[in-house]
Protein backbone atom coordinates (compact mmCIF):
# COMPACT_ATOMS: atom_id res chain seq x y z
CA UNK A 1 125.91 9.53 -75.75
CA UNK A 2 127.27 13.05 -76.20
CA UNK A 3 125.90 14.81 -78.98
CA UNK A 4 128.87 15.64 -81.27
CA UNK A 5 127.74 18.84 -82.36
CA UNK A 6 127.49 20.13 -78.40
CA UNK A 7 131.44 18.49 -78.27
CA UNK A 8 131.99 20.73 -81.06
CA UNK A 9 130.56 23.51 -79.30
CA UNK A 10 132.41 23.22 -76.29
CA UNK A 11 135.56 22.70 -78.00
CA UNK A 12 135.21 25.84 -80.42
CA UNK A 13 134.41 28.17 -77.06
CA UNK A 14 137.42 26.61 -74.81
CA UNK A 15 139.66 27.78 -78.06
CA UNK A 16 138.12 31.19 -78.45
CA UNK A 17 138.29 32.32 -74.97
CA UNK A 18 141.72 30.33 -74.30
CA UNK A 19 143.05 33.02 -77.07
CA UNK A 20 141.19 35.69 -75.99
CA UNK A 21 142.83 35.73 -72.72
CA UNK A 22 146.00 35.23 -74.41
CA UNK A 23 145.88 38.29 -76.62
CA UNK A 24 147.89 41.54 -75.96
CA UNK A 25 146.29 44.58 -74.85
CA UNK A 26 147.15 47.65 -75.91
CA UNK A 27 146.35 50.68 -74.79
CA UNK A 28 145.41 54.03 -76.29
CA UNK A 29 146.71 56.59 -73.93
CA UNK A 30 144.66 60.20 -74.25
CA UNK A 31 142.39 59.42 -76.99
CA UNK A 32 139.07 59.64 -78.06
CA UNK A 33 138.77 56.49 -79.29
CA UNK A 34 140.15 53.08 -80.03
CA UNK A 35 140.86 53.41 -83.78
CA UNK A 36 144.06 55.03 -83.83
CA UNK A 37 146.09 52.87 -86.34
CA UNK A 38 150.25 53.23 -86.20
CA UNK A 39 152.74 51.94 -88.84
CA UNK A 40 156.35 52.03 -88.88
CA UNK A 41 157.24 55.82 -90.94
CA UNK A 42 160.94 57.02 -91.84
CA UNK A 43 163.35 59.07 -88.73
CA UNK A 44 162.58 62.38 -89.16
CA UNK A 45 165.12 65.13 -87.37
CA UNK A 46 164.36 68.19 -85.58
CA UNK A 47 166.66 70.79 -85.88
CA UNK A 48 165.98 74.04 -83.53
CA UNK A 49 168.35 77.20 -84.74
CA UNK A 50 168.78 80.13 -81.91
CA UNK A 51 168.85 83.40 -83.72
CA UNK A 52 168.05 87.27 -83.50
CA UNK A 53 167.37 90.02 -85.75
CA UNK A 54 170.96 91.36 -83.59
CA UNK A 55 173.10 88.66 -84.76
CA UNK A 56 175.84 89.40 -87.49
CA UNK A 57 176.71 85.66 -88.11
CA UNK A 58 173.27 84.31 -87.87
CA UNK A 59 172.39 84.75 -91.18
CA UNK A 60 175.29 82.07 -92.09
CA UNK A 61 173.37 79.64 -89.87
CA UNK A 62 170.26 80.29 -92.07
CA UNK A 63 172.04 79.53 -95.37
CA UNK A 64 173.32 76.09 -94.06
CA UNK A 65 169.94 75.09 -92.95
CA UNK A 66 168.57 75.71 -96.19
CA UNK A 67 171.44 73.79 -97.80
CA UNK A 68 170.68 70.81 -95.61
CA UNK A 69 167.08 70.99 -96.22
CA UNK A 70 167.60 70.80 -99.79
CA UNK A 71 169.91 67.55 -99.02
CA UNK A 72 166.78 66.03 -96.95
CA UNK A 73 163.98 67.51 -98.08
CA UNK A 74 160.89 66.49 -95.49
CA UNK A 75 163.21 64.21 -93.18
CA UNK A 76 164.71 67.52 -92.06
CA UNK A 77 162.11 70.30 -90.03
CA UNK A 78 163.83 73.34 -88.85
CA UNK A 79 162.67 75.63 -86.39
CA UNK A 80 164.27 79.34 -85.66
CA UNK A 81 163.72 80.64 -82.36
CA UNK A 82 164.50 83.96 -81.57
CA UNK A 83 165.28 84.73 -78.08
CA UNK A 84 167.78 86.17 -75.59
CA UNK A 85 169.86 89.55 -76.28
CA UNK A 86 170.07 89.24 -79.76
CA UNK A 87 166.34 88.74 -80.25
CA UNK A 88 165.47 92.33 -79.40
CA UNK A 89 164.30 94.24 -82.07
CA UNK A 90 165.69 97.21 -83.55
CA UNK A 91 163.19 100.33 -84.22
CA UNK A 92 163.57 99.67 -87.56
CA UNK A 93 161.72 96.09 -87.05
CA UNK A 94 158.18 95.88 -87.90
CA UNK A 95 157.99 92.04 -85.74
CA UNK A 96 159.05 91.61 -82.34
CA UNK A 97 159.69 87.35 -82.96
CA UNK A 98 160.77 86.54 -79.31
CA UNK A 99 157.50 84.17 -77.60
CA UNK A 100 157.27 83.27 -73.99
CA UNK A 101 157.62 79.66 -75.80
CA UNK A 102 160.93 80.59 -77.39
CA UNK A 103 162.47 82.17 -73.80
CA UNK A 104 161.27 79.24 -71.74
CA UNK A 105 163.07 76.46 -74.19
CA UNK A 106 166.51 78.35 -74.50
CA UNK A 107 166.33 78.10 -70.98
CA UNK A 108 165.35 74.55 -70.93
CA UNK A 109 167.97 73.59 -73.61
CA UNK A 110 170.47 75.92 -72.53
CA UNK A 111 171.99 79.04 -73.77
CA UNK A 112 174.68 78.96 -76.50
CA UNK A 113 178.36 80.07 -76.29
CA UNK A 114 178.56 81.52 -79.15
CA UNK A 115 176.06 81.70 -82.29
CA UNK A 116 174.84 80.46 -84.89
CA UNK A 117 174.11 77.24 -83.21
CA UNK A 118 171.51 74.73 -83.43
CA UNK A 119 170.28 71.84 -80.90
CA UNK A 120 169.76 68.36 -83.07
CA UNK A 121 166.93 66.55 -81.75
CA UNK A 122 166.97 67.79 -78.24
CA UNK A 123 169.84 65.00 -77.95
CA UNK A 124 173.70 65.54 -76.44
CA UNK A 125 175.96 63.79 -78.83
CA UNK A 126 178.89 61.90 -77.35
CA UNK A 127 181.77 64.27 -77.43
CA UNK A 128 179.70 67.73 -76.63
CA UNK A 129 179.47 68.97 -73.48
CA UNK A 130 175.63 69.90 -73.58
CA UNK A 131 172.96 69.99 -76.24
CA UNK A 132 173.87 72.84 -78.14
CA UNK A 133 176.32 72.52 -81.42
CA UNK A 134 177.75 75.79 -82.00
CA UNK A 135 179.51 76.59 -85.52
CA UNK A 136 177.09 75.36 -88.54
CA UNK A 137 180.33 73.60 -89.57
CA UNK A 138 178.87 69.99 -86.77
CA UNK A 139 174.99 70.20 -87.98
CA UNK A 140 175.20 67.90 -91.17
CA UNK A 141 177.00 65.18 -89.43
CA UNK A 142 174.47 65.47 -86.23
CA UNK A 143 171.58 65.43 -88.69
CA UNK A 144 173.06 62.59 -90.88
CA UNK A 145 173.45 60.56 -87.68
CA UNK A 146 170.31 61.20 -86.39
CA UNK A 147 168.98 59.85 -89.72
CA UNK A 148 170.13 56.73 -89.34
CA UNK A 149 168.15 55.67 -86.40
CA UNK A 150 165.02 53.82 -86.00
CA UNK A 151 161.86 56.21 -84.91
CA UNK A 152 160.67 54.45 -81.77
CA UNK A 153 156.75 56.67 -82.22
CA UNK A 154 154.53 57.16 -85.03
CA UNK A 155 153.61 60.64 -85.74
CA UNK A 156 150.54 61.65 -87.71
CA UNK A 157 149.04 65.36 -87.89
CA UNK A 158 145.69 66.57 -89.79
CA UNK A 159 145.46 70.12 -89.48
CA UNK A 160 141.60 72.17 -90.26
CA UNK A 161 141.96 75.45 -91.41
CA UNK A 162 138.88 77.95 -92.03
CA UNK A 163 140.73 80.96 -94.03
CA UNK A 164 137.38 83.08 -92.88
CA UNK A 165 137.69 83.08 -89.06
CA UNK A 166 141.62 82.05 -88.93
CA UNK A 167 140.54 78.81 -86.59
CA UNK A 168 142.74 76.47 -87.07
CA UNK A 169 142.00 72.53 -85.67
CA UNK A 170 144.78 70.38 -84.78
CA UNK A 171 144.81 66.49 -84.39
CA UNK A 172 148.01 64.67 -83.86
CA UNK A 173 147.96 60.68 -83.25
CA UNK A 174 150.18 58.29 -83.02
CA UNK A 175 151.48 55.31 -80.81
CA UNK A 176 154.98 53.28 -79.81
CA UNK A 177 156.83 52.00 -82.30
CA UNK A 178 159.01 49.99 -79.71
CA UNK A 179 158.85 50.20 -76.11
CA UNK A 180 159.59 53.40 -74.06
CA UNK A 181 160.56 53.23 -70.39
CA UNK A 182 160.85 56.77 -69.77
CA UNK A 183 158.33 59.96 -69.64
CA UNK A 184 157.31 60.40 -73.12
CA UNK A 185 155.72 64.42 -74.16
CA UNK A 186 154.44 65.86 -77.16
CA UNK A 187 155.26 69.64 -77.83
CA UNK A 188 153.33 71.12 -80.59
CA UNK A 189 154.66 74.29 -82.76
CA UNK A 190 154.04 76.86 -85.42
CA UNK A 191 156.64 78.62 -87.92
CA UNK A 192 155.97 81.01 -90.30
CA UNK A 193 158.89 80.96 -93.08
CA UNK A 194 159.72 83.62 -95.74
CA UNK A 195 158.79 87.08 -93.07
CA UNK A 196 160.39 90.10 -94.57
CA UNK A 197 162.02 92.16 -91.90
CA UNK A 198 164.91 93.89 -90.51
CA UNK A 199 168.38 91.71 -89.79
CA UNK A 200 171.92 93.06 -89.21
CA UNK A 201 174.08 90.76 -91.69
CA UNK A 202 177.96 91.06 -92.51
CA UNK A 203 176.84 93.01 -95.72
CA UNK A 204 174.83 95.37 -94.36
CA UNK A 205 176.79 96.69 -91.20
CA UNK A 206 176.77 98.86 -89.45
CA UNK A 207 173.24 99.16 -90.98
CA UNK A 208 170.46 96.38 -91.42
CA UNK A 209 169.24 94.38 -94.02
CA UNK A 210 165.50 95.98 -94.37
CA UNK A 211 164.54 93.34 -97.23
CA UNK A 212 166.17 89.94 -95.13
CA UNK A 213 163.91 87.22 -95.19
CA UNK A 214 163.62 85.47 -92.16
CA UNK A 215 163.29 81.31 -92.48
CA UNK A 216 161.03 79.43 -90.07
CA UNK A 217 160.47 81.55 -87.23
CA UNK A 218 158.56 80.17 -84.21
CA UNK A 219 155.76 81.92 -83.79
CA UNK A 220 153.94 79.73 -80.78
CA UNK A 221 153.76 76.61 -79.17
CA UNK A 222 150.31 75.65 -78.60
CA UNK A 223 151.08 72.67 -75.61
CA UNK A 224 152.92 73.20 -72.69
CA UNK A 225 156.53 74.52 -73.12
CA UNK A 226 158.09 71.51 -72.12
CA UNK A 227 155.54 69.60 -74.17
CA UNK A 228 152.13 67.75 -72.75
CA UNK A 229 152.62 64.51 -71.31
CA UNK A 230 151.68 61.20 -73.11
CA UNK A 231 152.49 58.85 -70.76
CA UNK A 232 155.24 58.15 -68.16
CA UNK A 233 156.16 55.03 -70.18
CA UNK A 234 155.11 53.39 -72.93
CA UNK A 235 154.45 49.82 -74.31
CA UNK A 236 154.41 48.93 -77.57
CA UNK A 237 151.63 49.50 -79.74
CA UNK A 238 150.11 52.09 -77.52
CA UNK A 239 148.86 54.90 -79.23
CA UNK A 240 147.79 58.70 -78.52
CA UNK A 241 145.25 60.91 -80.13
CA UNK A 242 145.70 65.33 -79.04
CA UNK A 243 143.32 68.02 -80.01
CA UNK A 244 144.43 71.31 -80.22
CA UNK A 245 142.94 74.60 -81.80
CA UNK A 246 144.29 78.18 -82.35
CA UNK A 247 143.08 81.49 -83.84
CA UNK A 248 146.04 82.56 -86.12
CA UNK A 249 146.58 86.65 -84.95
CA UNK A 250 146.43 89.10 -87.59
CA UNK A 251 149.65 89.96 -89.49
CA UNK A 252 150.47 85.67 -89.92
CA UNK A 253 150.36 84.31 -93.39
CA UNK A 254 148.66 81.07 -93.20
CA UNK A 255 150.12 80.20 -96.42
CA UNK A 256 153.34 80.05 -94.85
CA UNK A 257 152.62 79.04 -91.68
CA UNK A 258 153.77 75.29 -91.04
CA UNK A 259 152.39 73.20 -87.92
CA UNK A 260 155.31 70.88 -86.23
CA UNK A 261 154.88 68.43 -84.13
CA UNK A 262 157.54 66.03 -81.96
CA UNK A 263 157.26 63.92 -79.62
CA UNK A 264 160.24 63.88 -76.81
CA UNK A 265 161.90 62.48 -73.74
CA UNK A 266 161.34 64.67 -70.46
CA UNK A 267 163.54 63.32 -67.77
CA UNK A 268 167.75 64.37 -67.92
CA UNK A 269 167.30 62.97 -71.11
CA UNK A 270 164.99 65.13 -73.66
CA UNK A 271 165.89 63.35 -76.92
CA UNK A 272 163.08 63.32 -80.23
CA UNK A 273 162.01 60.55 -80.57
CA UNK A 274 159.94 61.66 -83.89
CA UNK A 275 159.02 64.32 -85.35
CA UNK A 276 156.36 65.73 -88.37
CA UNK A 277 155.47 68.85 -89.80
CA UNK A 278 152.17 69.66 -92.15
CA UNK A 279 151.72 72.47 -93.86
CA UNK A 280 148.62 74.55 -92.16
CA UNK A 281 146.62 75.71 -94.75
CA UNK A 282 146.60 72.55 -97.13
């Protein structure tokens, strides 16, 4: 006869391993290790202004991004990039904002018509002929609609700052919300708001505004342009873990200094999928 406690035994192991085999894998893709935990967050919208210290009706397209980050507080991260004609500085600027980073994603986004104007999420919205929306008068709807979607990745950023040497340390993690059948890339940025310095504005030509404050200038983007890849598709549940670090120059206020961070599409398509934004030195 059988002993009925080695039947037991058997039976428990066939179960175990029968799930075990069953159970879904998921992978983390770049990390250090296996403990990176995602959870479903709010959509939060990227909103990229093109600007220069040249531009007469630029300042408009500051005030409306202010107005519509007081209508969405932390769902909304803005990001002014100065580049192109109307980035070049006047003597009377004591900041030259343009960045190799700032050049190579007008390029990649494509230069505006006409200014202000803004991309939304990196997406083209049915109706526009490319990504850019010029005239402030389309951002609130874009942003609004944007709002409303799911996030399909989980976004999390911890940012070390020493105030003593400037090093700042950078960890973003996260992981698929849903799955992803495309390229997916993770750019990583840093503004500086609230930079007093030279701006021509209707009020002040033909002269310049010497007292302007400037709102969320890029300052540099610490991955590749285009962003670093993540993976070529994604499953969900798969998660990511990125170390960066970065000595903060002389002349940037850390307490102003914001570190955003969004992962993206990369084919014809280069739509946000999510993006965050901690302040750096929390």
């Amino acid at each position: 006869m059988i002993n009925k406690n080695i039947i037991a035994f058997i039976f428990l192991a066939c179960f175990f391993f029968a799930c075990e085999e069953n159970m879904p894998e998921i992978a983390c893709l770049s990390c250090d290790n296996e403990e990176v935990i995602i959870t479903p967050q709010d959509r939060r919208v990227l909103i990229e202004e093109f600007t220069g210290v040249r531009c007469i009706n630029c300042p408009a397209g500051s005030v409306e991004i202010e107005n519509l980050l007081s209508i969405h507080g932390d769902r909304l991260i803005a990001v002014s990039i100065h580049a192109e004609f109307f980035a070049n500085p006047y003597s009377d600027n004591q900041y030259d904002f343009r960045t190799d980073g700032g050049e190579f994603i007008i390029s990649l986004l494509g230069l505006p018509e006409a200014y202000p104007s803004a991309v939304i999420d990196r997406k083209q919205f049915t109706g526009e002929s490319d990504l850019q929306l010029v005239g402030k008068e389309l951002w609130a709807g874009r942003i609004a609609e944007q709002l409303e979607e799911t996030a399909k990745v989980s976004l999390t950023v911890n940012n070390a700052y020493d105030a003593t040497s400037r090093n700042l340390s950078i960890q973003v993690s996260g992981g698929a919300l849903e799955g992803i059948d495309e390229e997916v890339r993770l750019t990583i940025m840093i503004t500086e708001n609230n930079i007093t310095d030279a701006q021509l504005t209707p009020d002040s030509s033909p002269g310049l505004d010497l007292e302007y404050k400037h709102k969320h200038v890029l300052r540099t983007v610490l991955t590749a342009y285009d962003g670093d890849n993540l993976a070529d598709a994604m499953l969900e549940g798969d998660t990511f873990e990125k170390s960066y670090s970065f000595t903060l120059p002389d002349g940037w206020n850390a307490d102003n200094c914001e570190v955003i961070a969004f992962a993206h599409l990369a084919g014809d398509r280069k739509d946000v999928l999510q993006a965050t934004e901690e302040h750096l030195a929390d």
